[in-house]
Protein backbone atom coordinates (compact mmCIF):
# COMPACT_ATOMS: atom_id res chain seq x y z
CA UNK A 1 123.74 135.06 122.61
CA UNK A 2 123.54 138.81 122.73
CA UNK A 3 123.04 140.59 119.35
CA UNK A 4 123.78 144.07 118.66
CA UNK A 5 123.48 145.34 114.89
CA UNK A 6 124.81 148.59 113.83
CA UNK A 7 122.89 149.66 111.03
CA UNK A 8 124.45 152.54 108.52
CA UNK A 9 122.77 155.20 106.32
CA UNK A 10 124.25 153.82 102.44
CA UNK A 11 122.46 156.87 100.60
CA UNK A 12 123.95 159.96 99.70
CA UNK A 13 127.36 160.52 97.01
CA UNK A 14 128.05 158.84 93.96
CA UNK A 15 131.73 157.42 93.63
CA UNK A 16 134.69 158.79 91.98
CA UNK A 17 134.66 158.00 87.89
CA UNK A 18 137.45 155.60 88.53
CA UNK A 19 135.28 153.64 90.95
CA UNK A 20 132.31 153.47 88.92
CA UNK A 21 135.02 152.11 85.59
CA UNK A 22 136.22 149.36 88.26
CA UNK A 23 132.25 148.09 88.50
CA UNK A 24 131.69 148.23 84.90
CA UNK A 25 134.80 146.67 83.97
CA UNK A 26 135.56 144.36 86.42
CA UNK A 27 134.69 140.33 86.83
CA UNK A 28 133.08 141.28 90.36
CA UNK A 29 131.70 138.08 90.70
CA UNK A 30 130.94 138.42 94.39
CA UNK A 31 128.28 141.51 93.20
CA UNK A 32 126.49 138.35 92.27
CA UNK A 33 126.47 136.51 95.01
CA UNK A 34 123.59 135.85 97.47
CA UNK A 35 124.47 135.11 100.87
CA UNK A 36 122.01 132.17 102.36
CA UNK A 37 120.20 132.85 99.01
CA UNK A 38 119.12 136.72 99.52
CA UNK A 39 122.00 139.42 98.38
CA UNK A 40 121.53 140.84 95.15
CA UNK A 41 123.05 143.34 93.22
CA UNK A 42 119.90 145.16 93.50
CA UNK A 43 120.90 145.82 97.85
CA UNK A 44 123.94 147.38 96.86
CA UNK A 45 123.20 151.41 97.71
CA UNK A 46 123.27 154.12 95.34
CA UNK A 47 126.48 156.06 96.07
CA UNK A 48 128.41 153.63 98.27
CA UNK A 49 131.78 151.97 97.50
CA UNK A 50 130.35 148.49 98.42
CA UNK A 51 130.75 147.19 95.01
CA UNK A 52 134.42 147.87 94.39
CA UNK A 53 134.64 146.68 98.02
CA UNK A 54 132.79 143.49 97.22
CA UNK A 55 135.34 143.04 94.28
CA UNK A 56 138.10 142.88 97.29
CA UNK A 57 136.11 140.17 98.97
CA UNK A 58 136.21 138.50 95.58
CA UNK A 59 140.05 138.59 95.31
CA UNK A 60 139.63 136.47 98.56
CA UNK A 61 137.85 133.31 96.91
CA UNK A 62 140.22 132.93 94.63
CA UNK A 63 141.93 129.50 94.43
CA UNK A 64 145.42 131.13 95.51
CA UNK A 65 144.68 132.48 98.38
CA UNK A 66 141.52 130.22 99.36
CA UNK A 67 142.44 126.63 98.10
CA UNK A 68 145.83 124.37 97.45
CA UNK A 69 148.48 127.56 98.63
CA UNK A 70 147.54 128.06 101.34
CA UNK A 71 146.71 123.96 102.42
CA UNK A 72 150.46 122.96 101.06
CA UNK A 73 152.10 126.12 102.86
CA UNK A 74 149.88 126.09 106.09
CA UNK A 75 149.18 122.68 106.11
CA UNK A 76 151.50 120.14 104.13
CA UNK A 77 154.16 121.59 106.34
CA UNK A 78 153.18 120.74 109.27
CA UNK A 79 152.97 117.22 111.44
CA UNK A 80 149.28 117.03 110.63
CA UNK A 81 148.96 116.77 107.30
CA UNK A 82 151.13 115.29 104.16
CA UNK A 83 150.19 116.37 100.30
CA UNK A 84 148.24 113.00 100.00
CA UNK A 85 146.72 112.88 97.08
CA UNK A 86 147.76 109.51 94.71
CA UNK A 87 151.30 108.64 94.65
CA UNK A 88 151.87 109.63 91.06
CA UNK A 89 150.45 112.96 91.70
CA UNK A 90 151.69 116.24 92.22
CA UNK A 91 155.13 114.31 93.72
CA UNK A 92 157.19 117.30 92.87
CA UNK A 93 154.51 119.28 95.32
CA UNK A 94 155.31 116.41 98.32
CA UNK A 95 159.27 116.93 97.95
CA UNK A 96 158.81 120.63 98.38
CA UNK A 97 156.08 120.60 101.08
CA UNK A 98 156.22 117.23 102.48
CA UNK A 99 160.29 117.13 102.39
CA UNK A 100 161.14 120.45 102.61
CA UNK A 101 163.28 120.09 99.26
CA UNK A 102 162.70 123.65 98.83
CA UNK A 103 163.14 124.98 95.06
CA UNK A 104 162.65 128.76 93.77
CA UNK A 105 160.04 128.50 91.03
CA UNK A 106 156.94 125.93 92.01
CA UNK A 107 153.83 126.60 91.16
CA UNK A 108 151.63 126.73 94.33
CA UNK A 109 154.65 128.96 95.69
CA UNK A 110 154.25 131.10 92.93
CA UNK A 111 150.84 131.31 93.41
CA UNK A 112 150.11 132.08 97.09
CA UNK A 113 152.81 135.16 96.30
CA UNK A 114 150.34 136.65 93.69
CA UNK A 115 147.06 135.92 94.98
CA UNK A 116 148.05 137.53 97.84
CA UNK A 117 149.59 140.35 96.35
CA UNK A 118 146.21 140.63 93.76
CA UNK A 119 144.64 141.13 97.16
CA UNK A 120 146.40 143.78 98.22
CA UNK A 121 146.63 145.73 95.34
CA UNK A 122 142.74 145.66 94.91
CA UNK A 123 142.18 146.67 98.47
CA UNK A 124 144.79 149.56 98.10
CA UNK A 125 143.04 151.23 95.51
CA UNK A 126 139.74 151.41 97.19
CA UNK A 127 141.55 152.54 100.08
CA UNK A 128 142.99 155.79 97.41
CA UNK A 129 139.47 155.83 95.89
CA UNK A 130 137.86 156.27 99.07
CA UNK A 131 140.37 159.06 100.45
CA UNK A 132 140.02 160.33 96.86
CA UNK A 133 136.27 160.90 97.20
CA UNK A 134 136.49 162.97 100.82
CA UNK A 135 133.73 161.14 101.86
CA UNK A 136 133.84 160.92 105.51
CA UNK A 137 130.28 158.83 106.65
CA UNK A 138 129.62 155.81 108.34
CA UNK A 139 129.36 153.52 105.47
CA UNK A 140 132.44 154.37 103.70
CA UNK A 141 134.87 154.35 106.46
CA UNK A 142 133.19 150.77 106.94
CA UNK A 143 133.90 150.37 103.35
CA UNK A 144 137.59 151.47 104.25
CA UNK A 145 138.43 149.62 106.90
CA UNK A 146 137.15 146.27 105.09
CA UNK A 147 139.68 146.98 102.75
CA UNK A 148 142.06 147.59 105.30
CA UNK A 149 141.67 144.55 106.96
CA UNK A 150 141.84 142.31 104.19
CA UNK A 151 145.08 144.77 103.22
CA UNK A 152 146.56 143.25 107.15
CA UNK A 153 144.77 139.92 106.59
CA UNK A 154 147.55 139.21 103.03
CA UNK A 155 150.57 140.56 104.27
CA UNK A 156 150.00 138.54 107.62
CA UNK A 157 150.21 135.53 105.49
CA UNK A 158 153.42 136.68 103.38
CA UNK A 159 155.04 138.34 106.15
CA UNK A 160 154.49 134.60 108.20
CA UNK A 161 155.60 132.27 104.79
CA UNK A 162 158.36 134.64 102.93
CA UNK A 163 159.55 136.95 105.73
CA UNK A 164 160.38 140.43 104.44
CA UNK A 165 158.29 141.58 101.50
CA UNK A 166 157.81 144.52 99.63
CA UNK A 167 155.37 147.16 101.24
CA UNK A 168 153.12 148.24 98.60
CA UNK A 169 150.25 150.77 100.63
CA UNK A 170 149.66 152.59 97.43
CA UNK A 171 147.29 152.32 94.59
CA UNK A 172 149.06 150.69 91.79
CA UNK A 173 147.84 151.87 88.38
CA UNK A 174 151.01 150.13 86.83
CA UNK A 175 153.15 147.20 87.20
CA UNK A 176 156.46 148.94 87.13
CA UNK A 177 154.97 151.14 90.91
CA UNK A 178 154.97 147.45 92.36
CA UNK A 179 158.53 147.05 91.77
CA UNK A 180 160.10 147.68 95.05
CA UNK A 181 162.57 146.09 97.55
CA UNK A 182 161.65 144.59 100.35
CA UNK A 183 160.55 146.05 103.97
CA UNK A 184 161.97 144.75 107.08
CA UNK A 185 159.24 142.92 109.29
CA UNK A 186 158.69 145.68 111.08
CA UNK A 187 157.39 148.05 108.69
CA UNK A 188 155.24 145.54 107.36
CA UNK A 189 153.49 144.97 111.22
CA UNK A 190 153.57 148.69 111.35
CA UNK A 191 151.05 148.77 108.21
CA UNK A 192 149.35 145.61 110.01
CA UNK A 193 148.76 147.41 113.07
CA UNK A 194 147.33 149.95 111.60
CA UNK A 195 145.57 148.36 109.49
CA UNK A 196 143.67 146.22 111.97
CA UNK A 197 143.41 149.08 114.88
CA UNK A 198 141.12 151.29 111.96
CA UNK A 199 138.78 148.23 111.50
CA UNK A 200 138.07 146.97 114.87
CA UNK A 201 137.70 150.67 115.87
CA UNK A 202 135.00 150.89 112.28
CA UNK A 203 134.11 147.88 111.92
CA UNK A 204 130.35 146.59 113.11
CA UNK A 205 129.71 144.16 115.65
CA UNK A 206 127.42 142.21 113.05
CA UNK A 207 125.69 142.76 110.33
CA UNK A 208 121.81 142.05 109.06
CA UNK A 209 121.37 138.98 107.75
CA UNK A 210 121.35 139.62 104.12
CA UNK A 211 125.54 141.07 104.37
CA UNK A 212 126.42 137.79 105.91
CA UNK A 213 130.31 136.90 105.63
CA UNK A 214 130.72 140.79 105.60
CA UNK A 215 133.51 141.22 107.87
CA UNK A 216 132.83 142.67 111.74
CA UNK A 217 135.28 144.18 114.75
CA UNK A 218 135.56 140.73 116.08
CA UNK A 219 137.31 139.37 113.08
CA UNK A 220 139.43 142.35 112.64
CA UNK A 221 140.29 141.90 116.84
CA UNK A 222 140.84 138.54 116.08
CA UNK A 223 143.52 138.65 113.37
CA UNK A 224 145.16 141.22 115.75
CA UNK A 225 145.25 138.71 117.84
CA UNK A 226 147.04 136.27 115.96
CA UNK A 227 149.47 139.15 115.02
CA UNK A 228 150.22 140.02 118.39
CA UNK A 229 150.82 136.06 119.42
CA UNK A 230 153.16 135.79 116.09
CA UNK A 231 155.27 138.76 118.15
CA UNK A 232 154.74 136.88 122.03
CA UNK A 233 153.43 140.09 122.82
CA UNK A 234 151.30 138.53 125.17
CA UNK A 235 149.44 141.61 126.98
CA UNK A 236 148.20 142.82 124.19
CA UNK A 237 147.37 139.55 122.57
CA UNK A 238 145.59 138.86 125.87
CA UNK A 239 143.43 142.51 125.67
CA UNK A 240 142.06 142.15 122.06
CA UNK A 241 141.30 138.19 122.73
CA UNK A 242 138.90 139.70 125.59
CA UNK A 243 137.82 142.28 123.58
CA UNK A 244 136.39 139.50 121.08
CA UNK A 245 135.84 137.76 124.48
CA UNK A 246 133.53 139.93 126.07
CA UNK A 247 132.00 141.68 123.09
CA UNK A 248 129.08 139.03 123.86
CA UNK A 249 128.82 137.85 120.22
CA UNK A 250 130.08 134.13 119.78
CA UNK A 251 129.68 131.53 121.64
CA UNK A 252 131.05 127.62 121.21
CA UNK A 253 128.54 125.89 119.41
CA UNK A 254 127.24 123.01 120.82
CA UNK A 255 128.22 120.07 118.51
CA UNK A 256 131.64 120.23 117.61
CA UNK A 257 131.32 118.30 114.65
CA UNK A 258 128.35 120.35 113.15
CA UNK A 259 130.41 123.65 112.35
CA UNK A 260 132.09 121.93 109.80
CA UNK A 261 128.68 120.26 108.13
CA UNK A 262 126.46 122.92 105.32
CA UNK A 263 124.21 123.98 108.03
CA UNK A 264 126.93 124.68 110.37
CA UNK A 265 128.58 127.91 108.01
CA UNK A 266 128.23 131.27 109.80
CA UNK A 267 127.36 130.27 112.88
CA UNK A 268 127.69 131.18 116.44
CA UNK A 269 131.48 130.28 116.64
CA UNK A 270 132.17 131.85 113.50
CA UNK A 271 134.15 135.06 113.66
CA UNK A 272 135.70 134.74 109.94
CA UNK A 273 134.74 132.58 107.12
CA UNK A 274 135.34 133.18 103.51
CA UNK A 275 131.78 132.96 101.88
CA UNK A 276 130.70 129.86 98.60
CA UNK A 277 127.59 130.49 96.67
CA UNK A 278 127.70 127.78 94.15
CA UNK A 279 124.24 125.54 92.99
CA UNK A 280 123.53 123.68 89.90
CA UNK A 281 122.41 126.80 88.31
CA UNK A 282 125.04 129.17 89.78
CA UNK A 283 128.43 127.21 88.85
CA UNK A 284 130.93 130.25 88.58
CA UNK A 285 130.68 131.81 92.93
CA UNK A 286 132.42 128.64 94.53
CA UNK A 287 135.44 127.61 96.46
CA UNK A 288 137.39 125.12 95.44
CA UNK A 289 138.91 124.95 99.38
CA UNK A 290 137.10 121.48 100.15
CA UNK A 291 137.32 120.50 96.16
CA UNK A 292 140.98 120.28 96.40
CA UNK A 293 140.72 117.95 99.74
CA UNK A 294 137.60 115.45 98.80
CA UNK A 295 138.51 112.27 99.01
CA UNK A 296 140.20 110.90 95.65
CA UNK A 297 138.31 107.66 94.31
CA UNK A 298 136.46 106.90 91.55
CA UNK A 299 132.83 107.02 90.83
CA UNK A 300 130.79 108.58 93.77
CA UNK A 301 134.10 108.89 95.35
CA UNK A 302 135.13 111.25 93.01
CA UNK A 303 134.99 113.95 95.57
CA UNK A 304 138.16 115.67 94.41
CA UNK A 305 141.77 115.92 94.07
CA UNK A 306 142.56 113.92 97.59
CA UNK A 307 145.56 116.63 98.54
CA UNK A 308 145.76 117.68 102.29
CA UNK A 309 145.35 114.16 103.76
CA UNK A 310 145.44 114.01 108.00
CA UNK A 311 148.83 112.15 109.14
CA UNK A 312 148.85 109.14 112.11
CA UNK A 313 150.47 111.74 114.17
CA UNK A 314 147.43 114.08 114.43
CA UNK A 315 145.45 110.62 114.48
CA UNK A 316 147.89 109.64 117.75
CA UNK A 317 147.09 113.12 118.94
CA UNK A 318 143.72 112.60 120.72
CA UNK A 319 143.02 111.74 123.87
CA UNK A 320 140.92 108.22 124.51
CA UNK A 321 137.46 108.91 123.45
CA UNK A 322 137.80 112.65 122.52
CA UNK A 323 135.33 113.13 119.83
CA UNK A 324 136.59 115.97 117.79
CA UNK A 325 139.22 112.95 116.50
CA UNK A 326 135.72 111.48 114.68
CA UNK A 327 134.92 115.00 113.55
CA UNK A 328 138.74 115.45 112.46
CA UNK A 329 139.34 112.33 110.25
CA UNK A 330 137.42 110.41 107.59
CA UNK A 331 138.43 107.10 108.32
CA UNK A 332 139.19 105.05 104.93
CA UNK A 333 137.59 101.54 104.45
CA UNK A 334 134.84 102.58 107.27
CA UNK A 335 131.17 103.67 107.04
CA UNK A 336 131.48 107.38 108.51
CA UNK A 337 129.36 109.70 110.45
CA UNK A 338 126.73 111.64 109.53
CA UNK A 339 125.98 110.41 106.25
CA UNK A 340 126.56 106.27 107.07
CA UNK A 341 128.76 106.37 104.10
CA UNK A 342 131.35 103.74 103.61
CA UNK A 343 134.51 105.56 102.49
CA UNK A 344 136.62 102.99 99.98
CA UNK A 345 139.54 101.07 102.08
CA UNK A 346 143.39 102.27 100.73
CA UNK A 347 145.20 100.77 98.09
CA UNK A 348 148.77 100.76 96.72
CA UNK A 349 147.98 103.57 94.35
CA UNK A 350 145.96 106.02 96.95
CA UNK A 351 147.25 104.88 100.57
CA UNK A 352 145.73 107.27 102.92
CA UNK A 353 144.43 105.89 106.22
CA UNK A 354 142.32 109.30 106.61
CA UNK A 355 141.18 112.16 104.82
CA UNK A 356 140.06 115.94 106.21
CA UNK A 357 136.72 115.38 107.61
CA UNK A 358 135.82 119.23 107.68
CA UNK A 359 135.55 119.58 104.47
CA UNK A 360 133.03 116.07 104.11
CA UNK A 361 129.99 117.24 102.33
CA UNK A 362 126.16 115.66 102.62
CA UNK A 363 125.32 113.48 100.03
CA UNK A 364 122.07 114.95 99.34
CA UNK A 365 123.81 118.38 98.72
CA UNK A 366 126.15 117.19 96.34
CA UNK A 367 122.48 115.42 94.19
CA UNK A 368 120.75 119.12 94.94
CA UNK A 369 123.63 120.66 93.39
CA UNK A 370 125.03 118.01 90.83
CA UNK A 371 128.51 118.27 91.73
CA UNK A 372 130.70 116.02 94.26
CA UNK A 373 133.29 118.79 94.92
CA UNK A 374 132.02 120.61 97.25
CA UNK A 375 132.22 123.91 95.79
CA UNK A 376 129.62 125.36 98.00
CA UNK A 377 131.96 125.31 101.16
CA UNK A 378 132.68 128.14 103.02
CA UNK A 379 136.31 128.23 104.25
CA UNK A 380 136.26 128.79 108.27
CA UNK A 381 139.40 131.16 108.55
CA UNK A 382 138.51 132.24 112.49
CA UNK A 383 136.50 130.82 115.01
CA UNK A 384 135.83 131.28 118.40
CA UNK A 385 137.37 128.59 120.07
CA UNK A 386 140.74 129.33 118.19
CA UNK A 387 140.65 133.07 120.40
CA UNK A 388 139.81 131.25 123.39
CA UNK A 389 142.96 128.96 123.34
CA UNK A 390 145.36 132.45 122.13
CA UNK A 391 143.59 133.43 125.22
CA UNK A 392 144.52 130.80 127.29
CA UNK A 393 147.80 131.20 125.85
CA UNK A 394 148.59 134.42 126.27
CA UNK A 395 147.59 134.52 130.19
CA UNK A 396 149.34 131.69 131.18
CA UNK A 397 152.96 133.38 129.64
CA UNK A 398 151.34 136.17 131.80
CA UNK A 399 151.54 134.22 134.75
CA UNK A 400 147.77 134.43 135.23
CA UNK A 401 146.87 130.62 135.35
CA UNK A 402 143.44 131.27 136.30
CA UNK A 403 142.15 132.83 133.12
CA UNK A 404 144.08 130.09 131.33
CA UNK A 405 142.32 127.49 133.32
CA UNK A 406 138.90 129.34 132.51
CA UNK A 407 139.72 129.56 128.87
CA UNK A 408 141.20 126.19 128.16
CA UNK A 409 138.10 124.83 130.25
CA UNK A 410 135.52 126.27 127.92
CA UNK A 411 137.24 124.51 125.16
CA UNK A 412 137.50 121.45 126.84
CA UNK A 413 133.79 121.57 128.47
CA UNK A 414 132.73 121.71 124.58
CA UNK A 415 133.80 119.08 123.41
CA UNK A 416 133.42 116.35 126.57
CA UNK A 417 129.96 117.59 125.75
CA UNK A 418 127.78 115.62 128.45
CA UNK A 419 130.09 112.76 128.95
CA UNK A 420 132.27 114.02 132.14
CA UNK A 421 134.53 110.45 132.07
CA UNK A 422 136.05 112.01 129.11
CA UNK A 423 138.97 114.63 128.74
CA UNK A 424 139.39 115.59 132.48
CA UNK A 425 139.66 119.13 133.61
CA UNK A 426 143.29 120.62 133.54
CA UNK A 427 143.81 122.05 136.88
CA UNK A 428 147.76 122.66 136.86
CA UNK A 429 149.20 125.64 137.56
CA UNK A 430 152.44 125.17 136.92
CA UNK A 431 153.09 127.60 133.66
CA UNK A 432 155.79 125.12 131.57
CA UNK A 433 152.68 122.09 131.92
CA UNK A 434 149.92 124.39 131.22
CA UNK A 435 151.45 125.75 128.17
CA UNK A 436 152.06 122.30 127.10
CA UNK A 437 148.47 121.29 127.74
CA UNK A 438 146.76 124.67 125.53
CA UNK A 439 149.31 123.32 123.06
CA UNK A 440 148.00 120.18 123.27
CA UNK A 441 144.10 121.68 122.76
CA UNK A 442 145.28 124.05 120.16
CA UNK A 443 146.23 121.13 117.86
CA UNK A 444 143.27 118.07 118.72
CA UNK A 445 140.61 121.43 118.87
CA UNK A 446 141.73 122.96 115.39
CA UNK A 447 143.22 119.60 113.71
CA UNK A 448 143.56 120.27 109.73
CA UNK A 449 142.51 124.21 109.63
CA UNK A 450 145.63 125.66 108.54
CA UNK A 451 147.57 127.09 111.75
CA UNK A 452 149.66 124.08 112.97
CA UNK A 453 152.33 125.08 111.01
CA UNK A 454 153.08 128.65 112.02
CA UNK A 455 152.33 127.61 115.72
CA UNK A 456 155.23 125.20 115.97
CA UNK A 457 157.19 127.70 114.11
CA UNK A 458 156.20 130.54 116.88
CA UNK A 459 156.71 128.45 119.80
CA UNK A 460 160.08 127.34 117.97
CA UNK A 461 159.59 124.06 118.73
CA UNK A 462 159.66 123.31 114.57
CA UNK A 463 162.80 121.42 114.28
CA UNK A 464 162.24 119.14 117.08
CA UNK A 465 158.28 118.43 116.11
CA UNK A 466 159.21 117.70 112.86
CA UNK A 467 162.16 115.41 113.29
CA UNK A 468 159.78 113.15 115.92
CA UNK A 469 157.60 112.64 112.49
CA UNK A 470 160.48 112.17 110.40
CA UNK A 471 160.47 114.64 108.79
CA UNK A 472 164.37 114.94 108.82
CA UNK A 473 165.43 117.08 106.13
CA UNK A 474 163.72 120.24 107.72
CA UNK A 475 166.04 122.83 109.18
CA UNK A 476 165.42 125.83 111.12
CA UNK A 477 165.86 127.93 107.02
CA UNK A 478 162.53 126.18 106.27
CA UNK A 479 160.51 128.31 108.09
CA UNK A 480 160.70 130.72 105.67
CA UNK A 481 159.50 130.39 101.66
CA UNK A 482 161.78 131.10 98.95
CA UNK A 483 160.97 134.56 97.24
CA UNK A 484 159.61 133.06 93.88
CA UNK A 485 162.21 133.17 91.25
CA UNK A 486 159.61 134.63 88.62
CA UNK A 487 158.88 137.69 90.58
CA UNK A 488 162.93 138.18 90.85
CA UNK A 489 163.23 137.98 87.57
CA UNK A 490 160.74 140.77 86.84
CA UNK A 491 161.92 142.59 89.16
CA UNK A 492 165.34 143.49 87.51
CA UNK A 493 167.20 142.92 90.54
CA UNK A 494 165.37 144.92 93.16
CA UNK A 495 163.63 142.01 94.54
CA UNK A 496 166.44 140.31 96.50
CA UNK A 497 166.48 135.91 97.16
CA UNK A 498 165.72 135.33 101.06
CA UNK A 499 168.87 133.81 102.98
CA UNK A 500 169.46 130.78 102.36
CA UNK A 501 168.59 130.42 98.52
């Protein structure tokens, strides 16, 4: 794998007043943290805006938008995965996400509105601060356009759950400025757009080692990509998937089931992940992303709250002897691979058949760390394979089967690994069967990470996916979230319900 690091000159100005009152006041816990154990405050340079940019990345760990929101709306949703969890628990939650007995004030609902807004606001006012300053160099336009991609990265999410939402692109020194009426779509994918074309133009291609998880122009071409796909605007889907593509910077890791494991975070295939540091001694820097999914027992398998629990449909999913269906499900009742740990068999009270094996921590890091909820796991947003089959998708609405082919191959060549009796090259050319076959891929390759829903939704084959799971109250309003009541209510009546509600 080629490597090219851009290195930038962090000396020079010191920050507005404002910016250096954000570091002093602020909980910026991610200041703290130590990526692979070697980031301290002390790297931060004199004069840059990387701290109140590092308090952005922050707003990103935060359970709203990195834990049970975003598994119940991206997730829950979906034909993959039900609430799970016990059947006494959170039953309200598996009405709204699991039925699709959709009410106006819930709490995860509520929640993934304001994280995600929290997230915005904090990147728009280092976006002011910075055009405040006049600073022009290298390392604060990088600063910028970090904020501005986490800016697109939120509203992609609301825009995709809730539909129109209010465009706030401003600094916000007071919660009455937030209260505005909603943008059409297209405004919003304006802002997105523009967003996204700043920090893939600004962006590095990677960083050194010690700014690991700092984001790079291949994430930022990435989450264009998915933008563009949301819109079937396939050409230029298809031109910033080769620009991540071609850039010469990932590549499929080997062992499919190892990018999920502790040593697999940040690796080759890795184009976005939201960064953990949590250890016995450092308790407060987690994620509580693979807490909230742990398998719910008692005892050692106490590994968390059991939510987000794989359905028999994804199970039915796989093709004989495909092996990402091992590294996909944690089979209850069964001694499990890597560890040889027998996971406890269902009962009346906790039923599940499987629980999400990608967020299955080592047994020996939970005893290093004396804790069993894995708060040390990085949340894989983007990887490389997910490009690859937008790729493949994108050509083959093109009409150009043979990248498709190429594409869906190098997805396919991963994970038959060495063993070519198993999942047989696709060779049609015929565009209705190939799309159905890098639909096919797209769910078995990225089975429980939070893009099943939204797929079915943008191929608008929704209603009739989710009535062949039984999932028969869902109707074609469903796609979209109700506006939460609360923030109508504040709003004095310039906040306006979505259709439907």
């Amino acid at each position: 794998m080629k490597r090219y690091i851009k290195k930038y000159s962090f000396s020079g100005f010191i920050t507005s007043l404002i910016g250096i009152l954000f570091i002093l006041s602020s909980c910026n816990d991610f200041l703290d943290r130590k990526p692979l154990g070697r980031y301290t405050e002390e790297d931060i340079p004199a004069g840059s805006f990387d701290s109140q940019v590092f308090g952005v990345y922050a707003k990103m760990r935060v359970f709203e938008v990195s834990a049970m929101p975003v598994l119940a709306i991206h997730n829950f949703r979906s034909d993959d995965a039900d609430k799970g969890s016990s059947t006494t628990d959170g039953v309200a939650q598996g009405n709204f996400y699991d039925n699709f007995e959709y009410t106006k004030d819930e709490w995860l609902l509520n929640g993934y509105w304001s994280g995600h807004y929290g997230l915005i606001i904090a990147a728009n006012a280092v976006i002011s601060d910075i055009d405040s300053s006049g600073l022009t160099d290298d390392a604060t336009m990088v600063n910028r356009a970090e904020a501005k991609f986490m800016r697109a990265y939120a509203y992609f999410n609301l825009v995709r759950a809730y539909g129109e939402v209010p465009k706030i692109d401003f600094r916000v020194n007071d919660a009455s400025e937030a209260n505005i009426a909603k943008s059409p779509t297209s405004e919003i994918f304006e802002l997105i757009d523009s967003d996204l074309q700043e920090a893939s133009a600004t962006l590095p291609l990677v960083w050194d080692a010690r700014y690991i998880g700092r984001l790079t122009r291949g994430a930022a071409l990435s989450l264009q990509t998915r933008t563009y796909m949301w819109r079937k605007d396939w050409a230029s889907a298809l031109e910033s998937a080769k620009a991540v593509i071609n850039s010469g910077i990932y590549m499929l890791a080997t062992d499919y089931e190892s990018i999920f494991r502790e040593t697999g975070e940040n690796n080759a295939e890795s184009i976005f992940e939201i960064q953990a540091y949590y250890s016995n001694t450092q308790t407060t820097l987690g994620l509580q992303y693979a807490q909230v999914q742990g398998v719910r027992g008692a005892g050692s398998w106490d590994l968390g709250w059991g939510w987000n629990t794989p359905t028999q449909s994804l199970a039915d999913a796989f093709e004989p002897g495909d092996p990402r269906k091992d590294a996909t499900l944690l089979y209850s009742g069964k001694t499990n691979n890597p560890f040889n740990e027998t996971v406890p068999a269902p009962t009346a009270a906790i039923p599940h058949l499987y629980w999400n094996k990608k967020v299955y921590t080592n047994p020996s890091v939970r005893n290093i760390n004396n804790s069993r909820f894995g708060q040390w796991m990085n949340f894989r947003v983007i990887r490389y394979a997910d490009i690859l089959l937008l790729a493949a998708e994108a050509a083959n609405e093109l009409g150009n089967s043979t990248d498709a082919l190429t594409y869906l191959e190098m997805v396919r060549a991963r994970a038959r690994g060495n063993n070519n009796a198993l999942l047989p090259k696709v060779t049609t050319t015929d565009p209705v069967k190939l799309r159905e076959a890098i639909r096919h891929e797209r769910r078995v390759e990225l089975g429980m990470e939070n893009e099943r829903f939204f797929d079915l939704v943008r191929w608008e084959i929704d209603m009739q996916v989710m009535r062949a799971v039984g999932k028969t109250n869902y109707q074609e309003k469903h796609r979209l979230l109700p506006i939460p009541q609360p923030e109508i209510d504040k709003s004095g009546g310039k906040l306006i319900q979505n259709p439907n509600y």
